[in-house]
N, C-alpha and C. Protein backbone atom coordinates (compact mmCIF):
# COMPACT_ATOMS: atom_id res chain seq x y z
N UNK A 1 27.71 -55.36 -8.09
CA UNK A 1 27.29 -53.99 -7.91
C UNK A 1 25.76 -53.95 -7.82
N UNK A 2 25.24 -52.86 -6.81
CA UNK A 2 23.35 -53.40 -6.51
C UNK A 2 23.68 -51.85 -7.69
N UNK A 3 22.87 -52.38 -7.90
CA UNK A 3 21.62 -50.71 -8.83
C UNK A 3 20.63 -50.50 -7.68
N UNK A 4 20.19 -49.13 -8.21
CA UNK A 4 19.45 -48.40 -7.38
C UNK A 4 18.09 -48.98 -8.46
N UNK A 5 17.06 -48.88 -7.15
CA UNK A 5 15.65 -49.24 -7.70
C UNK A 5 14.64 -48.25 -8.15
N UNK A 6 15.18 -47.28 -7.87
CA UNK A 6 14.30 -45.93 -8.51
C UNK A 6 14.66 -45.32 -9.58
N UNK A 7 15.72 -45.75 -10.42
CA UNK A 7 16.29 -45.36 -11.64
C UNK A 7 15.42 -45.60 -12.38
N UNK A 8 14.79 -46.87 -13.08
CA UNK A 8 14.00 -47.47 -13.82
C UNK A 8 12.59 -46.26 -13.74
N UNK A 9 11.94 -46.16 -12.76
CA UNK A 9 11.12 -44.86 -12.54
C UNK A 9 11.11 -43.89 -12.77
N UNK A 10 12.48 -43.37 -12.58
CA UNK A 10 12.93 -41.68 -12.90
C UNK A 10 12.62 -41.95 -14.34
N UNK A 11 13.22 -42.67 -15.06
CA UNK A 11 13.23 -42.23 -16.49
C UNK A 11 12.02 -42.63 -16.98
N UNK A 12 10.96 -43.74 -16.52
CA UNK A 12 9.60 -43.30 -16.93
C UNK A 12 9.09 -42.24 -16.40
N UNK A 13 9.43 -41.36 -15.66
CA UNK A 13 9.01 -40.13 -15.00
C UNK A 13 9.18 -39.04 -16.30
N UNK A 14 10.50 -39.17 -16.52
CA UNK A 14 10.58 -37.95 -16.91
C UNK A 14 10.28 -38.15 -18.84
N UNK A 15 10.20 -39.50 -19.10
CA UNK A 15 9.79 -39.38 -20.52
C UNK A 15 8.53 -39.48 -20.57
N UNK A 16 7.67 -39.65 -19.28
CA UNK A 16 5.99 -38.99 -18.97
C UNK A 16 6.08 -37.42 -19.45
N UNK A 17 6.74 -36.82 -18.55
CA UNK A 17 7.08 -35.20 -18.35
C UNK A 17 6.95 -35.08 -19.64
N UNK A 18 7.86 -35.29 -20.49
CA UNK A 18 8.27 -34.71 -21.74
C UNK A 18 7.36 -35.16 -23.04
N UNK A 19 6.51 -36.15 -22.43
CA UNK A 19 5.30 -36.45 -23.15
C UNK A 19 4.23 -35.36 -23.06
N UNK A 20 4.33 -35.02 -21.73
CA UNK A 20 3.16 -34.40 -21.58
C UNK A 20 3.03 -32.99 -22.21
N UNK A 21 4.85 -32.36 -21.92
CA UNK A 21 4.90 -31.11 -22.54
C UNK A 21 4.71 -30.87 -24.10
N UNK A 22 5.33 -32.41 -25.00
CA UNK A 22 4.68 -32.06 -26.30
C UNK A 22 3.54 -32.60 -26.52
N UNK A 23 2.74 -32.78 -25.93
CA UNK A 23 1.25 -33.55 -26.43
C UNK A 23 0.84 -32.00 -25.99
N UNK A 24 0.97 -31.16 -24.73
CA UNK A 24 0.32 -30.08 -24.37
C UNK A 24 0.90 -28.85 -25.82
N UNK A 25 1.95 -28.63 -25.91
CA UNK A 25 2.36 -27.84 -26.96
C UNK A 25 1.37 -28.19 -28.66
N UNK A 26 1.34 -29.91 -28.99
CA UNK A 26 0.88 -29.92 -30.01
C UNK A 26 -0.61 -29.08 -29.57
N UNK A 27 -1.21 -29.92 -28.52
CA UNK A 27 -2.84 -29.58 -28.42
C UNK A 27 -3.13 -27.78 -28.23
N UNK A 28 -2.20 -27.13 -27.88
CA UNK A 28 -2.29 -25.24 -27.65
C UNK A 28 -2.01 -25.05 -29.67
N UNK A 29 -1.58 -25.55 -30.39
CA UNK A 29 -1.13 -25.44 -31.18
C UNK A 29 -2.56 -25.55 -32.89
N UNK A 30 -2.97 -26.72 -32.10
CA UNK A 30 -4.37 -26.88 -32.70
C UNK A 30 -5.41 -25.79 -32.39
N UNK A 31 -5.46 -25.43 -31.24
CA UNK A 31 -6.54 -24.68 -31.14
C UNK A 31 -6.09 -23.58 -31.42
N UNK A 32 -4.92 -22.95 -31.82
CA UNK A 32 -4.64 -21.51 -32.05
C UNK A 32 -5.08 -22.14 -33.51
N UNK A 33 -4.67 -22.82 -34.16
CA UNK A 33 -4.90 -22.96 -36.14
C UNK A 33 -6.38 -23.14 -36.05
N UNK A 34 -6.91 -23.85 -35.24
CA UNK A 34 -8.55 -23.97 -35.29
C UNK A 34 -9.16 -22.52 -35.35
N UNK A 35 -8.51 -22.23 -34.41
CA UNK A 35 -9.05 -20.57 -33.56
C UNK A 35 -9.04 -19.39 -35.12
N UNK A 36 -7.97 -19.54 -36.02
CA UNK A 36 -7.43 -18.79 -37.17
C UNK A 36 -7.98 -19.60 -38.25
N UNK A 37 -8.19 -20.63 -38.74
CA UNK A 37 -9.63 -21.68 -39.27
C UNK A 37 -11.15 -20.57 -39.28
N UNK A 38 -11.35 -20.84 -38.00
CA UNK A 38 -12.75 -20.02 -37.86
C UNK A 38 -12.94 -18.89 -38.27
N UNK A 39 -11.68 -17.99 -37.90
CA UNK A 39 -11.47 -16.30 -37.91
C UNK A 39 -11.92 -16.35 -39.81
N UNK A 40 -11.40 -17.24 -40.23
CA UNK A 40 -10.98 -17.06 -41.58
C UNK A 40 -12.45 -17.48 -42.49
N UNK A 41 -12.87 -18.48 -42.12
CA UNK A 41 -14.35 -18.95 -42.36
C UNK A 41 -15.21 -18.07 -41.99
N UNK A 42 -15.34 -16.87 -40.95
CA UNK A 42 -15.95 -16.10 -40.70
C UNK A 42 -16.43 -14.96 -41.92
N UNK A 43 -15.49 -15.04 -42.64
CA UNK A 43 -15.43 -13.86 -43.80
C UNK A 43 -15.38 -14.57 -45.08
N UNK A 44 -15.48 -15.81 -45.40
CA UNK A 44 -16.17 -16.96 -46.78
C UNK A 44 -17.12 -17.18 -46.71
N UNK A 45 -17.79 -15.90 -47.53
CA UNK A 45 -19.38 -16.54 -47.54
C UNK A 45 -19.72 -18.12 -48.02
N UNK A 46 -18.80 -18.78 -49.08
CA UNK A 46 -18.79 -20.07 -48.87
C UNK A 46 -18.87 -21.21 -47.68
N UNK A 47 -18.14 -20.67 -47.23
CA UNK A 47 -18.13 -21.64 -45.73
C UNK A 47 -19.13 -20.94 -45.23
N UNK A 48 -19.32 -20.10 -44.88
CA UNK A 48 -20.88 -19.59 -43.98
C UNK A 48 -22.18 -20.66 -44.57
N UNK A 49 -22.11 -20.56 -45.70
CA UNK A 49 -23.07 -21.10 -46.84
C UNK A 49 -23.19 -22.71 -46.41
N UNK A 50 -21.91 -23.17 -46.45
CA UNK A 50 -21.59 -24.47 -46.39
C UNK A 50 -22.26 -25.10 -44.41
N UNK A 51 -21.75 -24.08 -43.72
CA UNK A 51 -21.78 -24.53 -42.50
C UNK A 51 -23.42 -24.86 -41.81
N UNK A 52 -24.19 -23.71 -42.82
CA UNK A 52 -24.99 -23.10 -42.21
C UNK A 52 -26.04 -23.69 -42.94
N UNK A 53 -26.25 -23.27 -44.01
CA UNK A 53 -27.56 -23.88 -45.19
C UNK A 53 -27.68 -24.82 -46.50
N UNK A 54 -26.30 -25.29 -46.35
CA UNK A 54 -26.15 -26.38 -47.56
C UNK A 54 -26.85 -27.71 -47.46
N UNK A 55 -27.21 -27.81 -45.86
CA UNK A 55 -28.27 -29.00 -45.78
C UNK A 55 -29.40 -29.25 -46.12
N UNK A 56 -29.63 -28.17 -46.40
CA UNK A 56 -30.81 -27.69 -47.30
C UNK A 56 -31.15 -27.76 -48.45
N UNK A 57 -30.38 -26.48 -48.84
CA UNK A 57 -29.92 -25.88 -50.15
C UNK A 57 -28.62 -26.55 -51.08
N UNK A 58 -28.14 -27.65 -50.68
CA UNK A 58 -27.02 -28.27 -50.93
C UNK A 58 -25.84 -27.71 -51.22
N UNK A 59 -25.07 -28.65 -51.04
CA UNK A 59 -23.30 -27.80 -51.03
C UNK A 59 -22.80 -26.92 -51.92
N UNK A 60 -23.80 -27.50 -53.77
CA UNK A 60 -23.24 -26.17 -54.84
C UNK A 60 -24.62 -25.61 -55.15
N UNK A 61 -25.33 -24.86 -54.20
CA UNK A 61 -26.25 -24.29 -54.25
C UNK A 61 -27.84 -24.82 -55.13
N UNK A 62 -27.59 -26.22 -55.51
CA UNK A 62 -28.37 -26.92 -56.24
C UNK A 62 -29.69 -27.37 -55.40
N UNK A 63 -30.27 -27.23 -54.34
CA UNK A 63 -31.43 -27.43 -53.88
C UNK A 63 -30.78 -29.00 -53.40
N UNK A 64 -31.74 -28.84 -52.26
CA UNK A 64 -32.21 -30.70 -51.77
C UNK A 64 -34.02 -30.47 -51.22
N UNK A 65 -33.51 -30.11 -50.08
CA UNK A 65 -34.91 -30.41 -49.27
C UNK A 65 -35.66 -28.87 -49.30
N UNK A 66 -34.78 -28.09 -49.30
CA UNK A 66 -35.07 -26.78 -49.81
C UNK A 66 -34.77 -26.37 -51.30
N UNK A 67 -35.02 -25.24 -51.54
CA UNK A 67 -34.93 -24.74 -53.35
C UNK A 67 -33.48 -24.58 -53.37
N UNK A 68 -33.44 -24.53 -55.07
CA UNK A 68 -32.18 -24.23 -55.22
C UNK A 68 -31.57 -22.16 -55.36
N UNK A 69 -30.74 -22.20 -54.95
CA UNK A 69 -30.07 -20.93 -54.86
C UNK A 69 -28.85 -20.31 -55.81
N UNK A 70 -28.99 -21.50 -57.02
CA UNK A 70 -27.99 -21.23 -57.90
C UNK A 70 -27.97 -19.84 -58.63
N UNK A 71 -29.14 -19.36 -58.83
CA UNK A 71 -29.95 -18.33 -59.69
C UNK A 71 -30.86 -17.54 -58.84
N UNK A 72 -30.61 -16.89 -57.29
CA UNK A 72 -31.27 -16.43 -56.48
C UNK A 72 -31.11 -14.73 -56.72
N UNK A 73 -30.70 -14.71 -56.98
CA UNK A 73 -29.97 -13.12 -57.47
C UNK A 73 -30.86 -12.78 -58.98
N UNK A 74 -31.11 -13.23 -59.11
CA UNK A 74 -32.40 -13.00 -60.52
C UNK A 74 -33.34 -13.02 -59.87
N UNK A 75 -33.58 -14.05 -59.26
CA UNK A 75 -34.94 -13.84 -58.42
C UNK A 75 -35.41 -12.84 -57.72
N UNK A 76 -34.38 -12.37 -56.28
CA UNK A 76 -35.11 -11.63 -55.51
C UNK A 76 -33.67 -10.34 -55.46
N UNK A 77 -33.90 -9.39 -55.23
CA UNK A 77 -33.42 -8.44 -54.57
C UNK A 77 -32.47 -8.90 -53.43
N UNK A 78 -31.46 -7.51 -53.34
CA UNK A 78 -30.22 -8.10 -52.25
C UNK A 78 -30.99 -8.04 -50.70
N UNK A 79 -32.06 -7.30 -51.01
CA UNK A 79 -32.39 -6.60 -49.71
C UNK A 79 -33.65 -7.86 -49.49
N UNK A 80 -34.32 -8.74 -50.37
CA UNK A 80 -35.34 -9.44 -50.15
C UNK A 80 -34.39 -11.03 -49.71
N UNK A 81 -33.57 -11.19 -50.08
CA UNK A 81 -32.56 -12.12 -49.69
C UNK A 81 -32.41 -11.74 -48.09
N UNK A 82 -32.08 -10.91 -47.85
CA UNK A 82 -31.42 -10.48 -46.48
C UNK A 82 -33.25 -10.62 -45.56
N UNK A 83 -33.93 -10.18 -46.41
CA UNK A 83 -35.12 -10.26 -44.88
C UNK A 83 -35.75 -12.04 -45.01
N UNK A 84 -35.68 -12.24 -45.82
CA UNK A 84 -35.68 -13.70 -46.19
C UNK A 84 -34.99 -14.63 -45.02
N UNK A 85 -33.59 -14.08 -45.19
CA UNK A 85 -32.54 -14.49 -44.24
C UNK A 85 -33.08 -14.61 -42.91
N UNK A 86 -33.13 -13.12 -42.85
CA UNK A 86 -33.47 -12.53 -41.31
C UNK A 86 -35.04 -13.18 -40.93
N UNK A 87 -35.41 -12.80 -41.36
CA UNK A 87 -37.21 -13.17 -40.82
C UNK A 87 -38.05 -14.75 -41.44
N UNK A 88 -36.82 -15.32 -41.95
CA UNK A 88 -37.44 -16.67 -42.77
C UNK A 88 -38.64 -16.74 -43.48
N UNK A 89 -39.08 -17.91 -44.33
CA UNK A 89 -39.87 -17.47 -44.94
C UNK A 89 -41.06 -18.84 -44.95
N UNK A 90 -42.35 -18.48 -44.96
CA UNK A 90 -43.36 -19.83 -44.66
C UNK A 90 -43.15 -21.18 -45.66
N UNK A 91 -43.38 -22.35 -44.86
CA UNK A 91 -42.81 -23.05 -46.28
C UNK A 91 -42.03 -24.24 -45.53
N UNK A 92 -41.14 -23.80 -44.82
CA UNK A 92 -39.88 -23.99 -44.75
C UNK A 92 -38.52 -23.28 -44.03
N UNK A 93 -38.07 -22.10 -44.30
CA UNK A 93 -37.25 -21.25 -44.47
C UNK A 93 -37.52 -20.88 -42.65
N UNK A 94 -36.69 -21.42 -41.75
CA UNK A 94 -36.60 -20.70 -40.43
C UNK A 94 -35.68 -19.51 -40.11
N UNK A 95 -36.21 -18.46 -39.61
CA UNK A 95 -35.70 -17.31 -39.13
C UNK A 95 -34.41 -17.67 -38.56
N UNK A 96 -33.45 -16.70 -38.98
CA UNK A 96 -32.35 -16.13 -38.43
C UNK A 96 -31.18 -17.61 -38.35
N UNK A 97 -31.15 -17.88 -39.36
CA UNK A 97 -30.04 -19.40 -39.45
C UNK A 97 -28.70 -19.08 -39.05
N UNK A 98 -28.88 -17.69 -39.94
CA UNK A 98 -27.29 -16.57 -40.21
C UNK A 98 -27.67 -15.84 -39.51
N UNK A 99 -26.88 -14.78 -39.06
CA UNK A 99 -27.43 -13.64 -38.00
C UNK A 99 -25.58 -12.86 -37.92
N UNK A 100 -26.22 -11.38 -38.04
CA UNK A 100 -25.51 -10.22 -38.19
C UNK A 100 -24.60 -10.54 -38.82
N UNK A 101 -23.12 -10.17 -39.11
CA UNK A 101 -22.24 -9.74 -39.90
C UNK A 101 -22.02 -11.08 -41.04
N UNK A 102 -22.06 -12.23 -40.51
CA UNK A 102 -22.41 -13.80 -41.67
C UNK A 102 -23.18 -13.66 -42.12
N UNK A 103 -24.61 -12.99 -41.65
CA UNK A 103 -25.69 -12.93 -42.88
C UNK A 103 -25.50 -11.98 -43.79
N UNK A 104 -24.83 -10.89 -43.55
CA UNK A 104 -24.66 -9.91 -44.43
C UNK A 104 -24.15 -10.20 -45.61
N UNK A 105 -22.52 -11.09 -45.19
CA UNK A 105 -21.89 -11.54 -45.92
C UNK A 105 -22.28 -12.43 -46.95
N UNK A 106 -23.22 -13.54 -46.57
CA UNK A 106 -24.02 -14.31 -47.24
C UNK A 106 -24.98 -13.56 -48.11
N UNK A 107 -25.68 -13.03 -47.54
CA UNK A 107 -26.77 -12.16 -48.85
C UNK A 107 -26.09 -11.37 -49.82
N UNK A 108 -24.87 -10.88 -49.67
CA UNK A 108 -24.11 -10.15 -50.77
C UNK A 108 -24.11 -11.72 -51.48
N UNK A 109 -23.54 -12.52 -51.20
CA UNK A 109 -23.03 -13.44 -52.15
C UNK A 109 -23.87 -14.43 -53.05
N UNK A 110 -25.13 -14.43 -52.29
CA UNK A 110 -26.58 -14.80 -53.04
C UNK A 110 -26.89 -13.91 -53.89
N UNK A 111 -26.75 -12.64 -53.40
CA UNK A 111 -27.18 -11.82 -54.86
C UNK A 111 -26.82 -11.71 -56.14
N UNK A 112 -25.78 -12.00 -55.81
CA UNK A 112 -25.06 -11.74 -57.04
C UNK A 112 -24.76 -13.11 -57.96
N UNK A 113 -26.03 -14.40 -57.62
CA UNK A 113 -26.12 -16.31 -58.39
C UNK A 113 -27.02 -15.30 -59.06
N UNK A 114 -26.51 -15.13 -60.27
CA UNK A 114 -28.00 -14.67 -61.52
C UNK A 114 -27.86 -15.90 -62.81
């Protein structure tokens, strides 16, 4: 009995296909949890903190190359935090790291390290 010579093909064909559809399903799948990741980090002033100025200020607010922010809320005002933020400060401190609704979020949460 001959076999057909395109059999062997079809079925790497189609277990390509069906590769492709779950590698495409996993990868739409990541970026929706990434996408809901971010949404969610958007509103932790921690992670804002973390993403944004811990290279600095280090990860538990303990200073590195910049001061520490453990006790910043004794220091300055919510509103001197926020222009701090906004307008940086000589020294060091570059303008606008955070910007609109993350900085907000962030300066509430500095204020209140006493």
């Amino acid at each position: 009995m001959k076999r057909n010579p395109l059999i062997p093909f079809a079925i790497i064909g189609v277990i390509g296909i069906v590769l492709m559809l779950t590698m495409g399903g996993y990868g739409i799948n990541k970026i929706h949890q990434a996408s809901q990741d971010k949404e969610k980090a958007a509103m932790d002033p921690e992670a804002i903190f973390k993403q944004n100025c811990a290279s600095c200020h280090g990860q538990n607010l303990e200073g590195a190359s910049g001061p520490a922010l453990d006790k910043i809320g004794g220091k300055y005002s919510e509103e001197e935090i926020a222009d701090i933020v906004k307008n940086g400060k000589p020294g060091g401190m570059p303008a606008g790291v955070v910007k609109g609704e993350e900085a907000k979020i962030v300066v509430k949460w500095l204020a209140e390290k006493k």
